[in-house]
C-alpha atoms as a PDB file:
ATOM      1  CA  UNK A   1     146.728 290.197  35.003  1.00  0.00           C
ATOM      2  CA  UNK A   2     147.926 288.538  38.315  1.00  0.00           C
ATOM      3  CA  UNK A   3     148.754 285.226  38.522  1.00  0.00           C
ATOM      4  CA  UNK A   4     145.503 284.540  41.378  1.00  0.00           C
ATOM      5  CA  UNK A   5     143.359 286.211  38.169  1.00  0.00           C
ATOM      6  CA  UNK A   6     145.324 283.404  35.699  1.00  0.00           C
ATOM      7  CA  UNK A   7     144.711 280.477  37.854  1.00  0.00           C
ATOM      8  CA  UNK A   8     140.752 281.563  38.368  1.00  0.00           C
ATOM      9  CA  UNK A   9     140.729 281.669  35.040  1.00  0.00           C
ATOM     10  CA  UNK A  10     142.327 278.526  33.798  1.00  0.00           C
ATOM     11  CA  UNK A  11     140.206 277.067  36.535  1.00  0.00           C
ATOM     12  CA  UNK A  12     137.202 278.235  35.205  1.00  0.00           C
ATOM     13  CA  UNK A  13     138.012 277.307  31.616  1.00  0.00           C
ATOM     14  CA  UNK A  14     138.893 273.820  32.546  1.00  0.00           C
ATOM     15  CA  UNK A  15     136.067 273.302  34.705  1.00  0.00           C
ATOM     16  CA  UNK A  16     133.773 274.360  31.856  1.00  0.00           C
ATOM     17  CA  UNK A  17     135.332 272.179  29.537  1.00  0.00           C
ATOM     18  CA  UNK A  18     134.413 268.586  31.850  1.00  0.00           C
ATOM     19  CA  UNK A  19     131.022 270.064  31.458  1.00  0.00           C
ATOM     20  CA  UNK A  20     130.810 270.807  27.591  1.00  0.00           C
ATOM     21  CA  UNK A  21     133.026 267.828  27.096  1.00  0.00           C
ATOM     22  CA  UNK A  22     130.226 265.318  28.789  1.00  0.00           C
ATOM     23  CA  UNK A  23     127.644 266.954  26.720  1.00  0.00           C
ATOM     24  CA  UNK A  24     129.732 266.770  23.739  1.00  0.00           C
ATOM     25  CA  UNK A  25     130.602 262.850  24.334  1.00  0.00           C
ATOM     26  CA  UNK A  26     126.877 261.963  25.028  1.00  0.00           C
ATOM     27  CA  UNK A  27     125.206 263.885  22.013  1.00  0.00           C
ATOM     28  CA  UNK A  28     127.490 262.309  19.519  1.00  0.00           C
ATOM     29  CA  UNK A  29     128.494 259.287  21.026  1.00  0.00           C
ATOM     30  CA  UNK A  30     132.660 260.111  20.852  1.00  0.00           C
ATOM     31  CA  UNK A  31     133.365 256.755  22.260  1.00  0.00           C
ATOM     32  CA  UNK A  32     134.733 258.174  25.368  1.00  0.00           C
ATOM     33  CA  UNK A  33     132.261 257.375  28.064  1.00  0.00           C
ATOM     34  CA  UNK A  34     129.382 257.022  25.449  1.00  0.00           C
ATOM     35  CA  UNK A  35     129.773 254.809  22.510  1.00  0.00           C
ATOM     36  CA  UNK A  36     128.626 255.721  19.057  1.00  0.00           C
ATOM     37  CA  UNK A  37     125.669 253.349  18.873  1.00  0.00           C
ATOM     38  CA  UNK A  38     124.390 254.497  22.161  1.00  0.00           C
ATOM     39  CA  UNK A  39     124.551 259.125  20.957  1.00  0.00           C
ATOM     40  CA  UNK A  40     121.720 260.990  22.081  1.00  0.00           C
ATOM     41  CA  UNK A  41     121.360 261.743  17.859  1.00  0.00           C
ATOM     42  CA  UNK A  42     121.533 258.336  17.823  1.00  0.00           C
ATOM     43  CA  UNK A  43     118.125 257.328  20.151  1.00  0.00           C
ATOM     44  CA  UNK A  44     120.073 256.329  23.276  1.00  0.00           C
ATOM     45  CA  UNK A  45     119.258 258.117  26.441  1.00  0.00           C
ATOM     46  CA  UNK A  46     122.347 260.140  27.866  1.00  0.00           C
ATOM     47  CA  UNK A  47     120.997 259.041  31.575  1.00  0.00           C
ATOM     48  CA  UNK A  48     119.895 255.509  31.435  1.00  0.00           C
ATOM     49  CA  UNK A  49     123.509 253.485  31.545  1.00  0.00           C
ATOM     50  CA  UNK A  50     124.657 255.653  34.765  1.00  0.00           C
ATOM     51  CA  UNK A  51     121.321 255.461  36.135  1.00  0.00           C
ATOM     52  CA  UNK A  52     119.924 252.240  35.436  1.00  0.00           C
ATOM     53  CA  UNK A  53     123.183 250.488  36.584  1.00  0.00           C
ATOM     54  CA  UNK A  54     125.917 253.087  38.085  1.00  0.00           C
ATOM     55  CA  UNK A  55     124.079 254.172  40.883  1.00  0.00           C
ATOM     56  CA  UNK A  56     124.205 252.753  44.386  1.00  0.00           C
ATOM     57  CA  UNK A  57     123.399 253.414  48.207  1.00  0.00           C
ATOM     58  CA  UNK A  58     120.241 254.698  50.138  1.00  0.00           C
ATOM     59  CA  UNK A  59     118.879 256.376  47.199  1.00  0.00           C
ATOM     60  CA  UNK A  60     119.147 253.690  44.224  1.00  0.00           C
ATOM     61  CA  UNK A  61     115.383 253.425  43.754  1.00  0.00           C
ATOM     62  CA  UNK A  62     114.876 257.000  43.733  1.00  0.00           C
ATOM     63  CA  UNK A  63     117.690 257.642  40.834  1.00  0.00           C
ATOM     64  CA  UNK A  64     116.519 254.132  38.853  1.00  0.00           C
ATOM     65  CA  UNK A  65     112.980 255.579  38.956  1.00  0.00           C
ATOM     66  CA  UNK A  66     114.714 259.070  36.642  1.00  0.00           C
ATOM     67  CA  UNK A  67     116.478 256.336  34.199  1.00  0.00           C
ATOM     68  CA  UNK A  68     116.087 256.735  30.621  1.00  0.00           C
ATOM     69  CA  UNK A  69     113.096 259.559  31.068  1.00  0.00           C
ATOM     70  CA  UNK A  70     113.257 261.954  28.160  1.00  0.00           C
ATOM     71  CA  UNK A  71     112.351 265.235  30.738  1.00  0.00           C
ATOM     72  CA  UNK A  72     115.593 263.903  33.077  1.00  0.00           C
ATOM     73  CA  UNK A  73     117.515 263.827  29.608  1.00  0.00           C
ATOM     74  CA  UNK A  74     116.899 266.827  28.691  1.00  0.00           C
ATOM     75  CA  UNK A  75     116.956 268.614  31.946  1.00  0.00           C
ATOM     76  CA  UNK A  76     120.668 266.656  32.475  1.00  0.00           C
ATOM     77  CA  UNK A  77     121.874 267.595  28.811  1.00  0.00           C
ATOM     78  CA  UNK A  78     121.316 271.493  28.940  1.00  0.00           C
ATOM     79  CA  UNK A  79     122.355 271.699  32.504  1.00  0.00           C
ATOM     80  CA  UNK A  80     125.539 270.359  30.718  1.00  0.00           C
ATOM     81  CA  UNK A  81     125.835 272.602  27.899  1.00  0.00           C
ATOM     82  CA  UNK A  82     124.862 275.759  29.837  1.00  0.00           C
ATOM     83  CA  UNK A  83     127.253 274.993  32.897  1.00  0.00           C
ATOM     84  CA  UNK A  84     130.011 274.362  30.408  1.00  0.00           C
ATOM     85  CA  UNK A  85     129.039 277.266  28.185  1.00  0.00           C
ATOM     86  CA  UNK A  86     129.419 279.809  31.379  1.00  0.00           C
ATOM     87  CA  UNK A  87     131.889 278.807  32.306  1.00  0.00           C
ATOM     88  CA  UNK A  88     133.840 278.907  29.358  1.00  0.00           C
ATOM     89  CA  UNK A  89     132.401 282.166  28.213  1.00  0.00           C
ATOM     90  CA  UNK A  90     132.434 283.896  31.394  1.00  0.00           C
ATOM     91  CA  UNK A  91     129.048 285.236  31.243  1.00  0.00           C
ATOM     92  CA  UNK A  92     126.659 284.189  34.348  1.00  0.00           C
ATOM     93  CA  UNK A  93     129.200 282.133  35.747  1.00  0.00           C
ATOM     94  CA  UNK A  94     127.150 282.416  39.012  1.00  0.00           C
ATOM     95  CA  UNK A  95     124.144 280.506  37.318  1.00  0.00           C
ATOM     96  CA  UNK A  96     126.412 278.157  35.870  1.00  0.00           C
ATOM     97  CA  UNK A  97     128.298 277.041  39.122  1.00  0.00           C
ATOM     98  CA  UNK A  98     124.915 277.128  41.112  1.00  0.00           C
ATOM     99  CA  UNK A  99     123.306 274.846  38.503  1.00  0.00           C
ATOM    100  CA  UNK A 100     126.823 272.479  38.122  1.00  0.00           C
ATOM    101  CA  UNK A 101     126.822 272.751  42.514  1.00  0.00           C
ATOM    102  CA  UNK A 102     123.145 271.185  42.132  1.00  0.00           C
ATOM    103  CA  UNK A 103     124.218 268.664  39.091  1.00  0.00           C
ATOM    104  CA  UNK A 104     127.407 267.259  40.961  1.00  0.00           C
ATOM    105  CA  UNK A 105     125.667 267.321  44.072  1.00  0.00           C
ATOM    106  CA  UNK A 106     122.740 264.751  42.682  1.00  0.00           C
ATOM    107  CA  UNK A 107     125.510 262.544  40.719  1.00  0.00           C
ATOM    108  CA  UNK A 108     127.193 262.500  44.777  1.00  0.00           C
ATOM    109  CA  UNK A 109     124.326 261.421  46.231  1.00  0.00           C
ATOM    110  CA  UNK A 110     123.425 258.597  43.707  1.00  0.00           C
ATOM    111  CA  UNK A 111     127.090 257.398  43.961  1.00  0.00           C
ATOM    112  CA  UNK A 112     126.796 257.076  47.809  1.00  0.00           C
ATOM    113  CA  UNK A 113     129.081 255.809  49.392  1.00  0.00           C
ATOM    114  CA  UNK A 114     132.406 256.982  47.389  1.00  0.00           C
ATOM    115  CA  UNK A 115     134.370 253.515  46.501  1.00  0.00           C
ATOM    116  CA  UNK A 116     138.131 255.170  47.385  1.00  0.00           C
ATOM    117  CA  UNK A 117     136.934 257.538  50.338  1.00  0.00           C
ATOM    118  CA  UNK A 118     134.564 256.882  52.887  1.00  0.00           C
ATOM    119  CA  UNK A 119     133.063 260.314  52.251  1.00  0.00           C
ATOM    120  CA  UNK A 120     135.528 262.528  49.440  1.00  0.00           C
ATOM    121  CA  UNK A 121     135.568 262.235  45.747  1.00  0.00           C
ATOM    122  CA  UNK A 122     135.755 264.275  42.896  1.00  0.00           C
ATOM    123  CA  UNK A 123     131.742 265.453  42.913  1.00  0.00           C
ATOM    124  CA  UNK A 124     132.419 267.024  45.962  1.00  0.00           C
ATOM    125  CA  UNK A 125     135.808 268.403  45.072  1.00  0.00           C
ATOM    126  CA  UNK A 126     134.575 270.129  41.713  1.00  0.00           C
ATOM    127  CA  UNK A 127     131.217 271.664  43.680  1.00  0.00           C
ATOM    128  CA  UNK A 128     134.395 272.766  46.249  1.00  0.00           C
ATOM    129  CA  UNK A 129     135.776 274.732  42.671  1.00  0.00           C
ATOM    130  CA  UNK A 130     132.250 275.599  41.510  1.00  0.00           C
ATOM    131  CA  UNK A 131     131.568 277.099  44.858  1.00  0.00           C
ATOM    132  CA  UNK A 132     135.475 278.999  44.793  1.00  0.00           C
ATOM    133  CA  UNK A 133     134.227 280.378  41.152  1.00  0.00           C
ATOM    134  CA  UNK A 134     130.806 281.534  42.217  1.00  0.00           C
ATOM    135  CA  UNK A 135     132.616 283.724  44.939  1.00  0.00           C
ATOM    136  CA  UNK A 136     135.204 285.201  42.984  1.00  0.00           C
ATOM    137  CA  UNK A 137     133.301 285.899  39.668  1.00  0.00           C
ATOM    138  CA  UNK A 138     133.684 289.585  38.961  1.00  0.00           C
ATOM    139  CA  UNK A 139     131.181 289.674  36.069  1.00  0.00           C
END
C-alpha cells in the first residue's frame, strides 16, 4: 500500500471517528460535550443546547426555530452515525462525505461569523477533507 493510500486512509478513519464520536457522546451523555443528565437515552435533545444558545449571525432565528425538534434530532443523530459509520467502514463513503459536506456546511452557517477567522474554521476545513475523500474513494 503507498503511503498517499495510508494517509487517505487514516484520514478517512479519523474523520469518521469525530462523526461516530459526536453521536456516541450525545446518545449516552459521555460527559464530553454532552453531560450525562442531558443523553439522548436520557430525554435531552442532542440539538437544543447548540441551537437554542450556540448559534449566531444572519441566520439565528432560522436555526433557533430547528431547536429541540424531535424530526431535527433525529435527522442530526443518524446523519451522525451513518457519516461516521462510512467512513469508518469504507462502504459508500461518497454518501457519507456528501451527507457530512451538507451537515458541516449547516453547523458553518449557524456559527457565522467564525470567532478566530473572519471567514476559516474547522467546518469548512473538514467539508475541505470530506470533499478530498469523496474524490479519491475507490469503492
Amino acid at each position: 500500500m503507498s503511503k498517499q493510500k495510508i494517509v487517505l486512509a487514516t484520514l478517512r478513519i479519523v474523520m469518521g471517528f469525530i462523526f461516530l464520536w459526536a453521536f456516541l457522546d450525545k446518545v449516552f451523555g459521555l460527559g464530553f460535550t454532552t453531560s450525562p443528565g442531558k443523553a439522548w437515552i436520557k430525554g435531552g435533545s442532542p440539538t437544543s443546547g447548540f441551537l437554542s444558545s450556540a448559534v449566531k449571525g444572519p441566520f439565528v432565528d432560522f436555526f433557533h426555530s430547528l431547536a429541540g425538534v424531535a424530526a431535527v434530532d433525529w435527522v442530526f443523530m443518524a446523519g451522525l452515525l451513518f457519516v461516521g459509520l462510512t467512513l469508518i467502514f469504507n462502504k459508500f463513503v461518497k454518501w457519507g462525505a456528501v451527507a457530512g459536506i451538507l451537515m458541516l456546511l449547516f453547523m458553518y452557517l449557524a456559527l457565522l461569523w467564525p470567532a478566530n477567522n473572519p471567514i476559516i474554521d474547522e467546518h469548512i476545513v473538514y467539508i475541505l477533507v470530506l470533499a478530498l475523500l469523496f474524490l479519491k474513494n475507490e469503492s
